[in-house]
Every structure is written in C-alpha cells, then in structure tokens.
PDB file of N, CA and C in Angstrom:
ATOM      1  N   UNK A   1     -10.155   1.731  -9.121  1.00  0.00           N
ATOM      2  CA  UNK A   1     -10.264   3.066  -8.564  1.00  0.00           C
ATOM      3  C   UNK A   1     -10.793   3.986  -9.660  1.00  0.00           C
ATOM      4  N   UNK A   2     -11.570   4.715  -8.993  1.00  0.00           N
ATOM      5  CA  UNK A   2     -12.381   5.453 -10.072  1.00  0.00           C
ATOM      6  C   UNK A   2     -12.339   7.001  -9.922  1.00  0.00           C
ATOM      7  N   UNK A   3     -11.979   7.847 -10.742  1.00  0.00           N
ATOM      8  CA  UNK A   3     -11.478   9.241 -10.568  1.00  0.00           C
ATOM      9  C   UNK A   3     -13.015  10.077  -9.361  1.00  0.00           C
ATOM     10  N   UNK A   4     -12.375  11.133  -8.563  1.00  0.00           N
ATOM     11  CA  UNK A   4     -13.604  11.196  -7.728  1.00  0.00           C
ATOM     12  C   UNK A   4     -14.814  12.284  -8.185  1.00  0.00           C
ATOM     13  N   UNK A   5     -14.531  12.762  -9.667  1.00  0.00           N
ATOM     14  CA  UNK A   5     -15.459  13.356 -10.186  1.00  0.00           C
ATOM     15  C   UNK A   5     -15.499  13.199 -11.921  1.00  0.00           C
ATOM     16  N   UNK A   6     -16.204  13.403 -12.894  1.00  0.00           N
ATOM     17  CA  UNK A   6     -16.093  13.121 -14.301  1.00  0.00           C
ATOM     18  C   UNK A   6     -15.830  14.479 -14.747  1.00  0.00           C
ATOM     19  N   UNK A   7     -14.934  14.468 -15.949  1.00  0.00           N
ATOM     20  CA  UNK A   7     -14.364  15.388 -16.436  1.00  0.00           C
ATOM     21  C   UNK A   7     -12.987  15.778 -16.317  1.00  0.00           C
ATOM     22  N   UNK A   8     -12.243  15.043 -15.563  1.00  0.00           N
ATOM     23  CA  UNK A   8     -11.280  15.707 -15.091  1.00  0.00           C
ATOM     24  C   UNK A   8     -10.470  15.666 -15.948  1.00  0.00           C
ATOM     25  N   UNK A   9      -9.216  16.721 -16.480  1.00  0.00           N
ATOM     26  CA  UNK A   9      -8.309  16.272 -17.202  1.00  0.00           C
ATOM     27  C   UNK A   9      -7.008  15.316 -17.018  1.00  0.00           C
ATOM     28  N   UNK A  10      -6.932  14.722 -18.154  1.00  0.00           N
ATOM     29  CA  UNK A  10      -5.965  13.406 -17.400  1.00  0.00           C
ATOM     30  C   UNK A  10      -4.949  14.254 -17.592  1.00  0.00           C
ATOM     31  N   UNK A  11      -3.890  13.572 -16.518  1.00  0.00           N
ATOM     32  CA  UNK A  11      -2.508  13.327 -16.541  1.00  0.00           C
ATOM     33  C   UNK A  11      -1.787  12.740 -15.729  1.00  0.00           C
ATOM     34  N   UNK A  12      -0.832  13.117 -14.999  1.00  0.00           N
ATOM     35  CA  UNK A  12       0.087  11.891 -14.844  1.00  0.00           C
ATOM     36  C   UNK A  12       1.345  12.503 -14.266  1.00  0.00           C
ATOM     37  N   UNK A  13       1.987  12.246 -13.075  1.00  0.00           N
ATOM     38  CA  UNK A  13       3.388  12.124 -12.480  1.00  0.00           C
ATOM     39  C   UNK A  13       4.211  11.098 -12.515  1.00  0.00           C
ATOM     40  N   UNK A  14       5.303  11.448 -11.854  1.00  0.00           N
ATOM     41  CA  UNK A  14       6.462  10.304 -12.542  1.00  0.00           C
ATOM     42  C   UNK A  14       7.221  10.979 -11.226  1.00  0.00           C
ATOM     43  N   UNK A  15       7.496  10.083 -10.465  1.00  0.00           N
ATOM     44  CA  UNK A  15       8.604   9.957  -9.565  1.00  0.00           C
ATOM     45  C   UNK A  15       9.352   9.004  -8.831  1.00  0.00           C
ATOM     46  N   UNK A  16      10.487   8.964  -8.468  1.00  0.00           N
ATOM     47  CA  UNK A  16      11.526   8.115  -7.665  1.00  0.00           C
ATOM     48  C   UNK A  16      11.296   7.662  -6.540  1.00  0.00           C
ATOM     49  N   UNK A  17      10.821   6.873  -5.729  1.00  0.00           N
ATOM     50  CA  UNK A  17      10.808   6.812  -4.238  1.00  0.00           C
ATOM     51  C   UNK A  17      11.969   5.849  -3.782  1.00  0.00           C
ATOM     52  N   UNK A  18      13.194   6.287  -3.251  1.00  0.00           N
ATOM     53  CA  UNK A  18      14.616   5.214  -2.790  1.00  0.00           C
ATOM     54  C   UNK A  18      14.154   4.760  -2.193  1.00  0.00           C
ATOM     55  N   UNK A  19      14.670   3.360  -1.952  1.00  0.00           N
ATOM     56  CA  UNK A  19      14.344   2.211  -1.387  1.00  0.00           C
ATOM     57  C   UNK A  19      14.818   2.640   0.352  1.00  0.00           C
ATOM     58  N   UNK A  20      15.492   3.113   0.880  1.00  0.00           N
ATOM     59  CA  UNK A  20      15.704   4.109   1.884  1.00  0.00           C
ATOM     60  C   UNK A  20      15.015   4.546   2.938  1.00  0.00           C
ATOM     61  N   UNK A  21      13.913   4.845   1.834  1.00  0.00           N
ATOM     62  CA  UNK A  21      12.897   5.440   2.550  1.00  0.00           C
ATOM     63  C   UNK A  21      11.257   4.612   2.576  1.00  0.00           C
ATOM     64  N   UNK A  22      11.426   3.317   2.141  1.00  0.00           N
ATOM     65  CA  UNK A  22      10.525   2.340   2.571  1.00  0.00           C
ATOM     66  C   UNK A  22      10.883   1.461   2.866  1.00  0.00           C
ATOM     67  N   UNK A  23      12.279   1.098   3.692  1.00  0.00           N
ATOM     68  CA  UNK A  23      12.556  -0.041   4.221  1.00  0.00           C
ATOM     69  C   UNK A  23      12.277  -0.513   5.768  1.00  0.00           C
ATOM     70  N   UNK A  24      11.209  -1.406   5.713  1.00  0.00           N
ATOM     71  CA  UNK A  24      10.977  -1.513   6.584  1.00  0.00           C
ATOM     72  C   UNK A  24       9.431  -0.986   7.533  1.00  0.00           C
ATOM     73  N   UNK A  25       9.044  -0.003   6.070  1.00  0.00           N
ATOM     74  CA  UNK A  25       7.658   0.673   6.673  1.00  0.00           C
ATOM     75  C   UNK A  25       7.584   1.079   5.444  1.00  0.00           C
ATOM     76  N   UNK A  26       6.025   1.342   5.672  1.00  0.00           N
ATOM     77  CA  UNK A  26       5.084   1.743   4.385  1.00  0.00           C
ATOM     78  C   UNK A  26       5.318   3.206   4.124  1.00  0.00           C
ATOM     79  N   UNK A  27       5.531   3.378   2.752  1.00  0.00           N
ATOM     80  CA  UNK A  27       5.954   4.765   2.338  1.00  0.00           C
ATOM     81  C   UNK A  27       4.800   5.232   1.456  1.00  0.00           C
ATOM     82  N   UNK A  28       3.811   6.289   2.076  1.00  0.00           N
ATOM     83  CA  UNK A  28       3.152   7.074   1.061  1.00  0.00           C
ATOM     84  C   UNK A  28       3.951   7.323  -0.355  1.00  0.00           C
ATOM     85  N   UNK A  29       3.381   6.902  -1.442  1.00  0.00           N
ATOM     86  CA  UNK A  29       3.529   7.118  -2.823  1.00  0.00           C
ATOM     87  C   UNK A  29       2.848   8.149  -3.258  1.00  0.00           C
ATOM     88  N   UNK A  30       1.387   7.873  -2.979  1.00  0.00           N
ATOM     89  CA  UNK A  30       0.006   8.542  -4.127  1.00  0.00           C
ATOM     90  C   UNK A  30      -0.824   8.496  -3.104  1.00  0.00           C
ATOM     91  N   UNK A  31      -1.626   9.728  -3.079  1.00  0.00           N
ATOM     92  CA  UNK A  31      -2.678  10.289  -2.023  1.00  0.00           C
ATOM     93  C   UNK A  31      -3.491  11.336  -3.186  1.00  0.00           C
ATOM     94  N   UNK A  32      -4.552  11.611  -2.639  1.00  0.00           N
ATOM     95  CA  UNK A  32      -5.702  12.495  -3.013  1.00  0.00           C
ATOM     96  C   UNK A  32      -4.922  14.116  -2.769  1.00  0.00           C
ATOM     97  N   UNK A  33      -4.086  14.217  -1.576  1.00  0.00           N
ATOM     98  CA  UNK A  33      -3.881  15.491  -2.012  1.00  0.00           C
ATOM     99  C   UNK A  33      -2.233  15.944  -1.919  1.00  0.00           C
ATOM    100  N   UNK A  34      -1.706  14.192  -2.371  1.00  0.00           N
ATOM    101  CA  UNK A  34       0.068  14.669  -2.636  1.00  0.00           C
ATOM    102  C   UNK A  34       0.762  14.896  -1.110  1.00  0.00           C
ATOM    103  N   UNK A  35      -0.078  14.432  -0.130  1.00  0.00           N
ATOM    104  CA  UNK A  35       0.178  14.507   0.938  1.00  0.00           C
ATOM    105  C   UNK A  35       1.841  13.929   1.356  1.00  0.00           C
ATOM    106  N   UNK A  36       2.934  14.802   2.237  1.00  0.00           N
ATOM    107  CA  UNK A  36       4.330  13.875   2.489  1.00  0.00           C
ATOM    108  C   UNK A  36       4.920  13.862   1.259  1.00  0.00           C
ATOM    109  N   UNK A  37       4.971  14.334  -0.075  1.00  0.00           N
ATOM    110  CA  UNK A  37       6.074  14.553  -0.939  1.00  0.00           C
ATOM    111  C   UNK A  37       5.276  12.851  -2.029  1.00  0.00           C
ATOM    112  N   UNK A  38       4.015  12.889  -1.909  1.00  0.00           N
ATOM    113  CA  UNK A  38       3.641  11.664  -2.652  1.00  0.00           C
ATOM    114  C   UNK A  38       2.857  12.025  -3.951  1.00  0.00           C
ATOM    115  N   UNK A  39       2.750  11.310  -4.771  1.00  0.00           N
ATOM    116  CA  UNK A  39       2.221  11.784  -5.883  1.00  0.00           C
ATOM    117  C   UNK A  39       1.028  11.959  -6.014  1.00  0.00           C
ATOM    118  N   UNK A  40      -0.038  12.921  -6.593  1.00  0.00           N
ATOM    119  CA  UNK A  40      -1.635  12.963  -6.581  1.00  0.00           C
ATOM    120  C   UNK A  40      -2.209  12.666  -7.203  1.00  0.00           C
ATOM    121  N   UNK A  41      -3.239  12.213  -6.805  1.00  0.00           N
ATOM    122  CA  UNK A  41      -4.329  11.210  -7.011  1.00  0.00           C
ATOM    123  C   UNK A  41      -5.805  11.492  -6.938  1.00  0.00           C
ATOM    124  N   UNK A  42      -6.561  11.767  -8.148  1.00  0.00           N
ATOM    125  CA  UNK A  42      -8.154  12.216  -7.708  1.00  0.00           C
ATOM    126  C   UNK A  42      -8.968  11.311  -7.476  1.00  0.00           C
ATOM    127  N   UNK A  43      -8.531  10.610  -6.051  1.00  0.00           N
ATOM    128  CA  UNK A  43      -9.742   9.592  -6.317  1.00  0.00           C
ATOM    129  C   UNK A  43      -9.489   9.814  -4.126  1.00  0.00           C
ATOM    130  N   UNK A  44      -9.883   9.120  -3.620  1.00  0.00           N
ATOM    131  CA  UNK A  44     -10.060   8.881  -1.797  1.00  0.00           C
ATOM    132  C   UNK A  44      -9.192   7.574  -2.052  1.00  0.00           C
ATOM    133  N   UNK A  45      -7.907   7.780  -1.980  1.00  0.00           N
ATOM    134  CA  UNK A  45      -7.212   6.037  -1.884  1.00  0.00           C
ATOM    135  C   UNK A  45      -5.762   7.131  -1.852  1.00  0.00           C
ATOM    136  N   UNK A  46      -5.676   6.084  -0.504  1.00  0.00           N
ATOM    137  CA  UNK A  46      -3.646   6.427  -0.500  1.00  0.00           C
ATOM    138  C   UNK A  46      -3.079   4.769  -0.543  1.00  0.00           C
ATOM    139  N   UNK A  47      -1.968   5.353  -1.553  1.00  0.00           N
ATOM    140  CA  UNK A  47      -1.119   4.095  -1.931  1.00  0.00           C
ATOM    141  C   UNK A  47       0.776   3.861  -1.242  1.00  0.00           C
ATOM    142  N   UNK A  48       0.446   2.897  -0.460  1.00  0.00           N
ATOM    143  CA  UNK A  48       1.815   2.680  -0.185  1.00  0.00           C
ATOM    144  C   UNK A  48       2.824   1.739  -0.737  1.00  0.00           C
ATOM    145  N   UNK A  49       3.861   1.712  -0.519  1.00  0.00           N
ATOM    146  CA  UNK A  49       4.785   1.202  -0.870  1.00  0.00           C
ATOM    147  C   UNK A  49       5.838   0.145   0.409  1.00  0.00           C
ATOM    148  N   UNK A  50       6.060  -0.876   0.301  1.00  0.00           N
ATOM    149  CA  UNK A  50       7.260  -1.227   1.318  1.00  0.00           C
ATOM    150  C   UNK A  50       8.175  -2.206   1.062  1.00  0.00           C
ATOM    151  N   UNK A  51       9.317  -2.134   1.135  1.00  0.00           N
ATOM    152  CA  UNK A  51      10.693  -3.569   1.415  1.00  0.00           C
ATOM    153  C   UNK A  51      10.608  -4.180   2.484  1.00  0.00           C
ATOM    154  N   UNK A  52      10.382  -5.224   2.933  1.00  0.00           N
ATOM    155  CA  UNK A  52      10.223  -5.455   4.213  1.00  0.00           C
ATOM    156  C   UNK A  52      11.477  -6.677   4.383  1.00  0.00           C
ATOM    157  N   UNK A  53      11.979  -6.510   5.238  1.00  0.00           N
ATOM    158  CA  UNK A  53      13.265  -7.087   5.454  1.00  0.00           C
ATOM    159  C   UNK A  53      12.476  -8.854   6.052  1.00  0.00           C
ATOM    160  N   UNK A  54      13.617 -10.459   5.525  1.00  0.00           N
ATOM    161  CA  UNK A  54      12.951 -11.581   6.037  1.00  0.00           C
ATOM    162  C   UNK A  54      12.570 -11.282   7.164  1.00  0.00           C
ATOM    163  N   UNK A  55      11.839 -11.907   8.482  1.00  0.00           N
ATOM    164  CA  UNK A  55      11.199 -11.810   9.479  1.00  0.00           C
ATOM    165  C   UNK A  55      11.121 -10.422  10.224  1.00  0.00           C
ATOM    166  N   UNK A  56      10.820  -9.269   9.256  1.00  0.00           N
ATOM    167  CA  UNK A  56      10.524  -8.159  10.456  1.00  0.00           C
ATOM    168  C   UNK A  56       8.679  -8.042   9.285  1.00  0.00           C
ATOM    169  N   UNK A  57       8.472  -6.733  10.546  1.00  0.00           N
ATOM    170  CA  UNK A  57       6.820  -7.066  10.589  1.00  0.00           C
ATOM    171  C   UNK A  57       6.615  -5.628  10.166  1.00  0.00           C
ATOM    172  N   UNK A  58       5.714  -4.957   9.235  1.00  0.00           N
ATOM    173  CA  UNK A  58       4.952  -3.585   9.253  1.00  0.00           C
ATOM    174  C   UNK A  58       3.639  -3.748   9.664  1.00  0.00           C
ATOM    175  N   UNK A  59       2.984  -2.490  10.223  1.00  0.00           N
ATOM    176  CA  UNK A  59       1.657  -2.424  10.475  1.00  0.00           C
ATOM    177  C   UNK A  59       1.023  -1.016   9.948  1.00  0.00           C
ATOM    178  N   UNK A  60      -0.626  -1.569   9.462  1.00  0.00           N
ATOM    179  CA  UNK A  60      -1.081  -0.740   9.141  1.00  0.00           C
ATOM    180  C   UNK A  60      -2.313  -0.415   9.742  1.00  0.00           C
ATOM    181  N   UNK A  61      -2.691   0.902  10.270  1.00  0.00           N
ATOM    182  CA  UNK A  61      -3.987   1.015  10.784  1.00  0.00           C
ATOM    183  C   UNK A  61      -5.374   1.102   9.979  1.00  0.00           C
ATOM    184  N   UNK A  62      -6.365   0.724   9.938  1.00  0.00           N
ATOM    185  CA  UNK A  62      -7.173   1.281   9.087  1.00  0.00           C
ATOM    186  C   UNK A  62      -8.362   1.741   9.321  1.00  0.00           C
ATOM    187  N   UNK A  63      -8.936   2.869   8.998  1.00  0.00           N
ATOM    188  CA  UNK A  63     -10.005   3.784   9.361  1.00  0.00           C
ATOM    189  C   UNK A  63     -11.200   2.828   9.547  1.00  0.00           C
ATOM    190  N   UNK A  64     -12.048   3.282  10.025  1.00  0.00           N
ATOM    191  CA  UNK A  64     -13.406   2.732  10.370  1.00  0.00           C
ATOM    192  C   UNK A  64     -14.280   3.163   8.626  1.00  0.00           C
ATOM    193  N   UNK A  65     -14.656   2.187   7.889  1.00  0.00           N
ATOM    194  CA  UNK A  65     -15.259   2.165   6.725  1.00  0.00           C
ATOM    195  C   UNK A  65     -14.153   2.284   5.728  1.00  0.00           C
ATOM    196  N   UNK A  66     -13.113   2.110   5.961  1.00  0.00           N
ATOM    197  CA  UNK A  66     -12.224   1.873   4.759  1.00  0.00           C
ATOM    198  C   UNK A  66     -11.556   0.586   4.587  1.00  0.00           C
ATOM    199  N   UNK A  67     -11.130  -0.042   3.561  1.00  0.00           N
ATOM    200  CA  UNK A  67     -11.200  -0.873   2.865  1.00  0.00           C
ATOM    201  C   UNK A  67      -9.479  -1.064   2.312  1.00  0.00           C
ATOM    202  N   UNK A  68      -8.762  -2.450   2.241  1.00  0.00           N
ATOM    203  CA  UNK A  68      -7.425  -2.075   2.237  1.00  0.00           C
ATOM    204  C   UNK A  68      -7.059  -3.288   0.776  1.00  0.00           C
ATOM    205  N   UNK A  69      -6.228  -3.194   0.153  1.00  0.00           N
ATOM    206  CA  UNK A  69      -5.528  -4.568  -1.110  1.00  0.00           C
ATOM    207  C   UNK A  69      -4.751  -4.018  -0.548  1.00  0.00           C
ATOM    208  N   UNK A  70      -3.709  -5.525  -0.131  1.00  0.00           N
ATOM    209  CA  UNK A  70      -2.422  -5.421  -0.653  1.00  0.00           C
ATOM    210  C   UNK A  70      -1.802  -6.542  -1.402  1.00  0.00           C
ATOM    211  N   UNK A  71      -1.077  -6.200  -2.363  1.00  0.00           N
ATOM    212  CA  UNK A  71      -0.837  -6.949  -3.347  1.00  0.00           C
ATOM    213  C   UNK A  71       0.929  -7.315  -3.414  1.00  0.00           C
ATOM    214  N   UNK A  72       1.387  -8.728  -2.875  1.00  0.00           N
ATOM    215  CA  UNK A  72       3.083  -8.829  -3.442  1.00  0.00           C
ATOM    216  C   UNK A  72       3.475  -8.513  -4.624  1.00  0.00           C
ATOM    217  N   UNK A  73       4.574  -8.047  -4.188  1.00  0.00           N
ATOM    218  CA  UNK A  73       5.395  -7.204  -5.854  1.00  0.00           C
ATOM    219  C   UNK A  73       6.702  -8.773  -5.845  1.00  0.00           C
ATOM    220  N   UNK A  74       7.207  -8.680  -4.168  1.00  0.00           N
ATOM    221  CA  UNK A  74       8.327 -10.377  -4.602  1.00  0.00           C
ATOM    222  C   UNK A  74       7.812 -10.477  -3.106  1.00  0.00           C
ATOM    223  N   UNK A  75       8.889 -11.758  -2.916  1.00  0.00           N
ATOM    224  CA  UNK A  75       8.483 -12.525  -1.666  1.00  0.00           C
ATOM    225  C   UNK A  75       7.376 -12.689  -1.323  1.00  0.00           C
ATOM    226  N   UNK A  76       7.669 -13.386   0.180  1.00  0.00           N
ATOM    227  CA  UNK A  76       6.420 -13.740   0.350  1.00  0.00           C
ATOM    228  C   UNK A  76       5.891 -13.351   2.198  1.00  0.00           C
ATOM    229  N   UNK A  77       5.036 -12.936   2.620  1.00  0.00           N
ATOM    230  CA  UNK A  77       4.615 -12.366   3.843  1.00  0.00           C
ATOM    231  C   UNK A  77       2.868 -12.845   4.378  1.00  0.00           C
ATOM    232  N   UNK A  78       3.363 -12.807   5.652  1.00  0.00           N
ATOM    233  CA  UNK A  78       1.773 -13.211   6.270  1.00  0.00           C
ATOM    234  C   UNK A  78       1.507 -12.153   6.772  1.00  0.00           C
ATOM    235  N   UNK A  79      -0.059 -11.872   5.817  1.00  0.00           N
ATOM    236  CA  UNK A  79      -1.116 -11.045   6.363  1.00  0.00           C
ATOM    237  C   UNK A  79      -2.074 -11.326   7.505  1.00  0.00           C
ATOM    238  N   UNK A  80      -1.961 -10.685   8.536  1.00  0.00           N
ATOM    239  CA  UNK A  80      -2.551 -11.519   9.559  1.00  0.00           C
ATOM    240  C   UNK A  80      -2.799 -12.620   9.715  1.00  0.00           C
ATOM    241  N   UNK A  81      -1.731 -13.605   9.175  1.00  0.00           N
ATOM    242  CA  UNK A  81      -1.018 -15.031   9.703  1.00  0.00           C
ATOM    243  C   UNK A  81      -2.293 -15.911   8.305  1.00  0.00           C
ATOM    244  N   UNK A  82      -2.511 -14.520   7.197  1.00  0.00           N
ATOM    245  CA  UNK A  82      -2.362 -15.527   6.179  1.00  0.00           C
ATOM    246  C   UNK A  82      -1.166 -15.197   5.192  1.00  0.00           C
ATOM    247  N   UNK A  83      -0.744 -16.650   4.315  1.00  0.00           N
ATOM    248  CA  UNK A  83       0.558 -16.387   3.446  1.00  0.00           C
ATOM    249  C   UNK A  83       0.290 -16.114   1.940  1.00  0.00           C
ATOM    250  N   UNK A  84       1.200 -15.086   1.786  1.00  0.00           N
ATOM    251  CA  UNK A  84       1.029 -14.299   0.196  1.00  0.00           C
ATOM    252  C   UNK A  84       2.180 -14.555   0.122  1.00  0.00           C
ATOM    253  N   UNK A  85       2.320 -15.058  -1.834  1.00  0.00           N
ATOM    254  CA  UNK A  85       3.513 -15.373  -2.500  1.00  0.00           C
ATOM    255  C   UNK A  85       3.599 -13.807  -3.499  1.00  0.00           C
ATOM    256  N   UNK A  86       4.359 -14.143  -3.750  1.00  0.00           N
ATOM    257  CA  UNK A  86       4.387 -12.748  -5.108  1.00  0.00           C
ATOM    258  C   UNK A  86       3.551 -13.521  -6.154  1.00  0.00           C
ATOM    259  N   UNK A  87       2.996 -12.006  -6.419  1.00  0.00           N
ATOM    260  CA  UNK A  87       1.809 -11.526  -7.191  1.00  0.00           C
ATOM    261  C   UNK A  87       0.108 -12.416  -6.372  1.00  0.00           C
ATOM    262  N   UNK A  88       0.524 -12.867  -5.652  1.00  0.00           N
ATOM    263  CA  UNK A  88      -0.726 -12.544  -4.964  1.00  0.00           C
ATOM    264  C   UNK A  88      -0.609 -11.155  -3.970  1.00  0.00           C
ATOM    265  N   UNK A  89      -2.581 -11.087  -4.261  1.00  0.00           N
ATOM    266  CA  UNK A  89      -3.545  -9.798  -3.266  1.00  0.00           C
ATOM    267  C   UNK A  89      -4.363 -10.557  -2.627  1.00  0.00           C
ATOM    268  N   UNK A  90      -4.593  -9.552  -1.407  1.00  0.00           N
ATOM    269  CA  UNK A  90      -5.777  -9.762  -0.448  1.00  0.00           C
ATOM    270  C   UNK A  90      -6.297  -8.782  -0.414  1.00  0.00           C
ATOM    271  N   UNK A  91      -7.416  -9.105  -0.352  1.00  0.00           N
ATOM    272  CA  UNK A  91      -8.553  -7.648   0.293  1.00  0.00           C
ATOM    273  C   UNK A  91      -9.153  -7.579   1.828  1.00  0.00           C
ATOM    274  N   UNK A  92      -8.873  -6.800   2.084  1.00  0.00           N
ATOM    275  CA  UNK A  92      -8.995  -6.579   3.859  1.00  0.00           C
ATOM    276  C   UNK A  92     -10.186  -5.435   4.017  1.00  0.00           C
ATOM    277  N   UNK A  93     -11.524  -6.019   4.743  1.00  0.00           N
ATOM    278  CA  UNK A  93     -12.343  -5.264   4.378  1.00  0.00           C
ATOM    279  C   UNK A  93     -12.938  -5.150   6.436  1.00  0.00           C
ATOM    280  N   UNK A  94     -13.173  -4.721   7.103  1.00  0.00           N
ATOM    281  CA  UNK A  94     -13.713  -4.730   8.940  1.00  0.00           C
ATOM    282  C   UNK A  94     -12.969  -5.143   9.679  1.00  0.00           C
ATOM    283  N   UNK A  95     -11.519  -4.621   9.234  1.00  0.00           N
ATOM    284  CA  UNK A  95     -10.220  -4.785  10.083  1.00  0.00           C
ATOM    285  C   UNK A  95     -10.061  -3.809  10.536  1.00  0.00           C
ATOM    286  N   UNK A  96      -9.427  -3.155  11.811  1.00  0.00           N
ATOM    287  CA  UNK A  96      -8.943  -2.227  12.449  1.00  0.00           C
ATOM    288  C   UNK A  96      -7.280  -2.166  11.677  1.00  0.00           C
ATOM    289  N   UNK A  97      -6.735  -3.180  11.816  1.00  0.00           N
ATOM    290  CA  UNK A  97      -5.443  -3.090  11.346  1.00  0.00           C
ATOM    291  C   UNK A  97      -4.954  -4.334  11.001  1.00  0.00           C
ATOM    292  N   UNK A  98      -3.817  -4.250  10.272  1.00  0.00           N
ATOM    293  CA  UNK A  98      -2.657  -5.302   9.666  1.00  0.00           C
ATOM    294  C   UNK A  98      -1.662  -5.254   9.753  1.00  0.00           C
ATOM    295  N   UNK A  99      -1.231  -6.854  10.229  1.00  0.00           N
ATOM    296  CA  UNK A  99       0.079  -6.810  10.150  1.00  0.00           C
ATOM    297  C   UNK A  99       0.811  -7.929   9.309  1.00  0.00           C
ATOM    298  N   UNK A 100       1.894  -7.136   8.450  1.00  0.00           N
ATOM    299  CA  UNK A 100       2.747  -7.717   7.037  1.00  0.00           C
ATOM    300  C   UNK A 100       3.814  -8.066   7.487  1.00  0.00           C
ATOM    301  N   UNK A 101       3.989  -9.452   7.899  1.00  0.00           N
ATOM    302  CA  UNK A 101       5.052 -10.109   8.587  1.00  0.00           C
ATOM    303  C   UNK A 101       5.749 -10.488   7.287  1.00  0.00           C
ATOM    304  N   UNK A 102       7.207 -10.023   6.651  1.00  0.00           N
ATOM    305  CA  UNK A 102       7.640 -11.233   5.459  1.00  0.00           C
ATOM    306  C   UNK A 102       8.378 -12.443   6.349  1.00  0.00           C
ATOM    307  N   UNK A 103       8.242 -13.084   5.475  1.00  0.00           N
ATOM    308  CA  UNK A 103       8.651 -14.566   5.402  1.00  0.00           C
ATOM    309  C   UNK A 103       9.885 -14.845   5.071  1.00  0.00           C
ATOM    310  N   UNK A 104      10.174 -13.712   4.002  1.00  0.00           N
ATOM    311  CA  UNK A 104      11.566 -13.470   3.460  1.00  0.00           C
ATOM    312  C   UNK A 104      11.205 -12.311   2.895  1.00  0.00           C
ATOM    313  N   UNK A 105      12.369 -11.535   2.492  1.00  0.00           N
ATOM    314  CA  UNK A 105      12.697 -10.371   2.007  1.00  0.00           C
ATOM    315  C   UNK A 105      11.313 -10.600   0.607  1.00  0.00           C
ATOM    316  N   UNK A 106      10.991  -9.287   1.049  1.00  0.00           N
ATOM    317  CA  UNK A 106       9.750  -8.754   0.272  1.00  0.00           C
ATOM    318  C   UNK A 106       9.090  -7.235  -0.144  1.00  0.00           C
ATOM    319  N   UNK A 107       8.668  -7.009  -1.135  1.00  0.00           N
ATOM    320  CA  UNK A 107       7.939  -6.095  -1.428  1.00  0.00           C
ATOM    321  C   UNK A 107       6.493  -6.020  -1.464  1.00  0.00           C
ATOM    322  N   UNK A 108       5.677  -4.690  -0.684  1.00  0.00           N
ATOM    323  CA  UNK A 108       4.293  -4.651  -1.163  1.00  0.00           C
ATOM    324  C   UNK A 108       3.635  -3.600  -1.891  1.00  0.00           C
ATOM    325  N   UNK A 109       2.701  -3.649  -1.972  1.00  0.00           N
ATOM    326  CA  UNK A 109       2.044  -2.170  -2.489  1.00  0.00           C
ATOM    327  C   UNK A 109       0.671  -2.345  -1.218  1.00  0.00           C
ATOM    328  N   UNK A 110       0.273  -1.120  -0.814  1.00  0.00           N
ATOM    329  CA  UNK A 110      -0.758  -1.453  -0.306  1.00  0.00           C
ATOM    330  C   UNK A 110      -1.991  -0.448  -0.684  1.00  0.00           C
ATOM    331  N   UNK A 111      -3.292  -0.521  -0.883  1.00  0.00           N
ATOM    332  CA  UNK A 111      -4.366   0.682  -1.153  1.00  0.00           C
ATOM    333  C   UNK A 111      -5.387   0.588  -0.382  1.00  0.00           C
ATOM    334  N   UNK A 112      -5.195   1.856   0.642  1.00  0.00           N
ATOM    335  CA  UNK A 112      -6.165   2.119   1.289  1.00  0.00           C
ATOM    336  C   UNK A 112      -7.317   2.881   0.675  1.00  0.00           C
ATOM    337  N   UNK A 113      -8.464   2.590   0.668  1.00  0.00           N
ATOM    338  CA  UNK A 113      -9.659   2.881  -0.149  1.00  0.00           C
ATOM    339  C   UNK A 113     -10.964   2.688   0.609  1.00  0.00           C
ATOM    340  N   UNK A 114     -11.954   3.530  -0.119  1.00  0.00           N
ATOM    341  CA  UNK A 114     -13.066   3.850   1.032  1.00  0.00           C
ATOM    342  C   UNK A 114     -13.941   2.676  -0.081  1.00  0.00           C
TER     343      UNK A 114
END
C-alpha cells in the first residue's frame, strides 16, 4: 500500500480494538478517513479485523474494481471453499463477495484495496 499522495508527513496511531467487537464479523480498524472509530489511513484501503468462532461464517462484499487480501493471523478458514492455515493470504481480485467460513476458531485481517 502506497500513501495516496508524496509528501505527506508520517505518523502513526495506536489503538485497542476488544475482541467484543469483532467476534464474529469484520471490524473496521484503518480506513482513509477514520471512518466508525477506526484508525486513518492515507492511502484508498480499509482494513478489517475478525475472530471467527469454529464453524460460523463472515461475509464480505466487494465493490466493483476493488481488490481484497486476506491474510490468517491463527486457525484455519475456507475462503470460498478454499482452505487457509495461519499465516497464509489470498488475493481476491473479480469477486462480488466472500465468504470466511473457519474451520476452527480463527483470526483474520482483511484489505480492501482498489
């Protein structure tokens, strides 16, 4: 990801997101404009977060020309009925949507990106 203009000055947030509040569904983290209490980001990419309990399912929609990674943090889950272990990513590129079935109790990150 590449900042969405040159020059910008760096820096940097730091925040908590409870597990609470991504169990079970994808929790905005980091967005372009801090959108929902998430941290900001100068670039066109929102980043989620999720726990996904063994056999329940999240879904994600995705825009027409955007572009999705999601990458295991643990466990393991099928991305549209393919299987990711932790620390594997996929890249999901002329999908309408996804769905993150775990397999067992799991974490993801996901980045939606143009």
């Amino acid at each position: 990801m590449l900042p969405e203009r040159a020059g910008l000055t760096p820096s940097y947030e730091q925040k908590a997101f409870p597990s609470a509040g991504r169990l079970n569904q994808l929790r905005l983290v980091a967005s372009r404009a801090g959108t929902d209490g998430s941290l900001t980001i100068h670039t066109d990419a929102s980043i989620y977060l999720a726990e996904i309990e063994a056999q329940r399912e999240v879904r994600h929609t995705i825009a027409p020309g955007r572009h999705v990674w999601l990458q295991v943090l643990r466990g393991s889950v099928s991305v549209n009925d393919i299987d990711l272990a932790t620390s594997y990513g996929i890249a999901i590129s002329d999908e309408a949507a996804l769905a993150i079935h775990a397999n067992e109790a799991a974490e993801v990150m996901l980045f939606d990106l143009v």
